[in-house]
C-alpha atoms as a PDB file:
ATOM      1  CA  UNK A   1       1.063  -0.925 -15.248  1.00  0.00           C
ATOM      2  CA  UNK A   2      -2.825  -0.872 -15.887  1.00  0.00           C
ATOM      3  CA  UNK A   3      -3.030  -4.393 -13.907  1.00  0.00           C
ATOM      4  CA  UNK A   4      -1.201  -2.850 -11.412  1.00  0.00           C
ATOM      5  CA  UNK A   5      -3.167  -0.201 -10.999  1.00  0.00           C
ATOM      6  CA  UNK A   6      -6.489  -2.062 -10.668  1.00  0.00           C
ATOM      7  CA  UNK A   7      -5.112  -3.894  -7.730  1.00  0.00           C
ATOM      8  CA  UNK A   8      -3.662  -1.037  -6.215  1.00  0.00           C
ATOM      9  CA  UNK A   9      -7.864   0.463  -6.775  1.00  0.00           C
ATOM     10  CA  UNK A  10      -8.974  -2.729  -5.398  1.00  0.00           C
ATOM     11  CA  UNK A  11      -6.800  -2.674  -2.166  1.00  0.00           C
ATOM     12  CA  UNK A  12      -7.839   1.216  -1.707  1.00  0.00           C
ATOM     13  CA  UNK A  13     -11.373   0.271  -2.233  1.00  0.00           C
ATOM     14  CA  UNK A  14     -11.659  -2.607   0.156  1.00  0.00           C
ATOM     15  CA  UNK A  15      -9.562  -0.926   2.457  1.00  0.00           C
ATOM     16  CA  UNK A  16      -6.624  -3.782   2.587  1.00  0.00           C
ATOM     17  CA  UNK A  17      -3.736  -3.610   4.887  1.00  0.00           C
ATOM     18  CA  UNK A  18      -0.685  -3.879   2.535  1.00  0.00           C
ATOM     19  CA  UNK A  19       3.164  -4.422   3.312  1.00  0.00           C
ATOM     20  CA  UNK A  20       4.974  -1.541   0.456  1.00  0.00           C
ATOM     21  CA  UNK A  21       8.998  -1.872  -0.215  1.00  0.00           C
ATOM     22  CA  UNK A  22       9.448   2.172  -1.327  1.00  0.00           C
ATOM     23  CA  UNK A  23      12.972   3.214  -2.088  1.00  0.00           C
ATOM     24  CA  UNK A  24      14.104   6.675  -1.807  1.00  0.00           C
ATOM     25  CA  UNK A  25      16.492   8.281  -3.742  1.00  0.00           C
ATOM     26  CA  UNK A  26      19.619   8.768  -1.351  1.00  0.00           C
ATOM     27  CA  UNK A  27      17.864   7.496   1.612  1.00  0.00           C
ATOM     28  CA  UNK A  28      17.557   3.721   0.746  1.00  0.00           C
ATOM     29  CA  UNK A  29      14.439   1.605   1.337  1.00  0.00           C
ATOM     30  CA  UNK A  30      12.322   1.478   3.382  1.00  0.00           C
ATOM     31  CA  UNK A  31       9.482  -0.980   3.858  1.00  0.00           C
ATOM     32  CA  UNK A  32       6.094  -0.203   5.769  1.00  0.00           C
ATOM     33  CA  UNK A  33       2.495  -1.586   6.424  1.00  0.00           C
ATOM     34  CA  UNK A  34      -0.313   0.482   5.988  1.00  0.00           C
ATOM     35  CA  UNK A  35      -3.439   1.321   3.828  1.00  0.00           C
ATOM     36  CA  UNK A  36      -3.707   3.850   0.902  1.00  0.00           C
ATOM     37  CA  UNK A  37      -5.984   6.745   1.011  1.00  0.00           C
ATOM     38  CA  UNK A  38      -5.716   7.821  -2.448  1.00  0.00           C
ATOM     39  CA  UNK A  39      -3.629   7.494  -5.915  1.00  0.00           C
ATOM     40  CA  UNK A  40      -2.880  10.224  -8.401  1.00  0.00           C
ATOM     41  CA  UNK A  41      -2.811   8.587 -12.269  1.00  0.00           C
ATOM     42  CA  UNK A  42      -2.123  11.248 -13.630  1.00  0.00           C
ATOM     43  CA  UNK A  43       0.719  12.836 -11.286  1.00  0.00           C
ATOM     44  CA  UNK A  44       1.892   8.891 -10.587  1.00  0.00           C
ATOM     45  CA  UNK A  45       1.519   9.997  -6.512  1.00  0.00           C
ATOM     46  CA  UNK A  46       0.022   7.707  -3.577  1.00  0.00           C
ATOM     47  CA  UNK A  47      -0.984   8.963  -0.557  1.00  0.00           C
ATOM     48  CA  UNK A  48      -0.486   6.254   1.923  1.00  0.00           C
ATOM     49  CA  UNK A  49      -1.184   5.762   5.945  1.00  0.00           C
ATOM     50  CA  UNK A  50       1.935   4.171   8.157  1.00  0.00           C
ATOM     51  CA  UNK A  51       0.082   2.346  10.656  1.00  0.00           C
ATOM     52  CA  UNK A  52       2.992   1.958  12.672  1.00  0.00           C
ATOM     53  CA  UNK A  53       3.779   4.761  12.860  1.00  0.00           C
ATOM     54  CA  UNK A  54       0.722   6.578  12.715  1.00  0.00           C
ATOM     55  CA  UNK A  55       1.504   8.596   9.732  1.00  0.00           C
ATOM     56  CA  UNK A  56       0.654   9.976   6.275  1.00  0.00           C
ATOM     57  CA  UNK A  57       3.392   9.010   3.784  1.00  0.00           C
ATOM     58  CA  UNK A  58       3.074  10.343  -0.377  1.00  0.00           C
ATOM     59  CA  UNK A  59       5.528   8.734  -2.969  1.00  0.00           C
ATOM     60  CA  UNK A  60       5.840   8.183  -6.318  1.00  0.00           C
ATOM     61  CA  UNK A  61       4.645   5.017  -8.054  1.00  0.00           C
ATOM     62  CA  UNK A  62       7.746   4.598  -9.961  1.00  0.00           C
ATOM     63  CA  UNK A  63       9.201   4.653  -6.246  1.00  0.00           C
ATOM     64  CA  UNK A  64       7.491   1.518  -4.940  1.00  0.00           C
ATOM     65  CA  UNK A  65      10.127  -1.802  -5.095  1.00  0.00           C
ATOM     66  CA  UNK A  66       7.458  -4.001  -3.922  1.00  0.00           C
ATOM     67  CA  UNK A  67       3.823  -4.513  -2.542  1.00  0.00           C
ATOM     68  CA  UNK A  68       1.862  -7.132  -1.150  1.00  0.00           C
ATOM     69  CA  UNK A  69      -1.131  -8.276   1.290  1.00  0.00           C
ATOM     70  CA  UNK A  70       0.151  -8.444   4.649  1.00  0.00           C
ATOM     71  CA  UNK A  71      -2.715 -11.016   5.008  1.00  0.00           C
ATOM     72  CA  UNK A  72      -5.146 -13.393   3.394  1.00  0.00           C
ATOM     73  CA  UNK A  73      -8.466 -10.721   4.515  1.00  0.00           C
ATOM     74  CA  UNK A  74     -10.601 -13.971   3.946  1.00  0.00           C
ATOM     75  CA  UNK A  75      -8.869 -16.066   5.954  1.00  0.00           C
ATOM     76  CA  UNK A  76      -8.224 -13.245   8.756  1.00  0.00           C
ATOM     77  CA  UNK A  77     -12.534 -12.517   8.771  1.00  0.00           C
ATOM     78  CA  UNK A  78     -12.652 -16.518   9.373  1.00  0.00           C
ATOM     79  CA  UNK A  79     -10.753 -16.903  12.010  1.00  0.00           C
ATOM     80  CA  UNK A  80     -12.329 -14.115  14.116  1.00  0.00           C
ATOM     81  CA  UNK A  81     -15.411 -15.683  14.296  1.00  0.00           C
ATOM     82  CA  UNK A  82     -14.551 -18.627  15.583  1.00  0.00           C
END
């Protein structure tokens, strides 16, 4: 979980837009891209922006399924300026 948790620090600090599979109890899952604005060690709680929908999600880390880079950032910075 510690190795987790460094990448999930890492992607706060630099601000990465991430893809997150969360699953509810008795709602299902539910998968969204957006950026986190803070996480809780202590409580296990992420505070996380939808930017779809334009909105400020908080969840559990024992509720997220999966997470990932929507993007390579590297390869996104190189490609806008050329």
């Amino acid at each position: 979980m510690d190795k987790q948790l460094t990448l999930f620090k890492k992607w706060l600090h630099n601000n990465t837009l991430v893809h997150v599979e969360i699953v509810y109890r008795k709602v299902g899952r539910k998968g969204v891209f957006g950026r986190f604005i803070s996480i809780d060690e202590a409580k296990g709680l992420v505070v996380f922006y939808d930017v779809d929908q334009k909105q400020v999600l908080s969840f559990m880390l024992n509720e997220i399924d999966s997470i990932s880079p929507s993007a390579d950032q590297t390869n996104l910075s190189e490609l806008a300026s050329h």
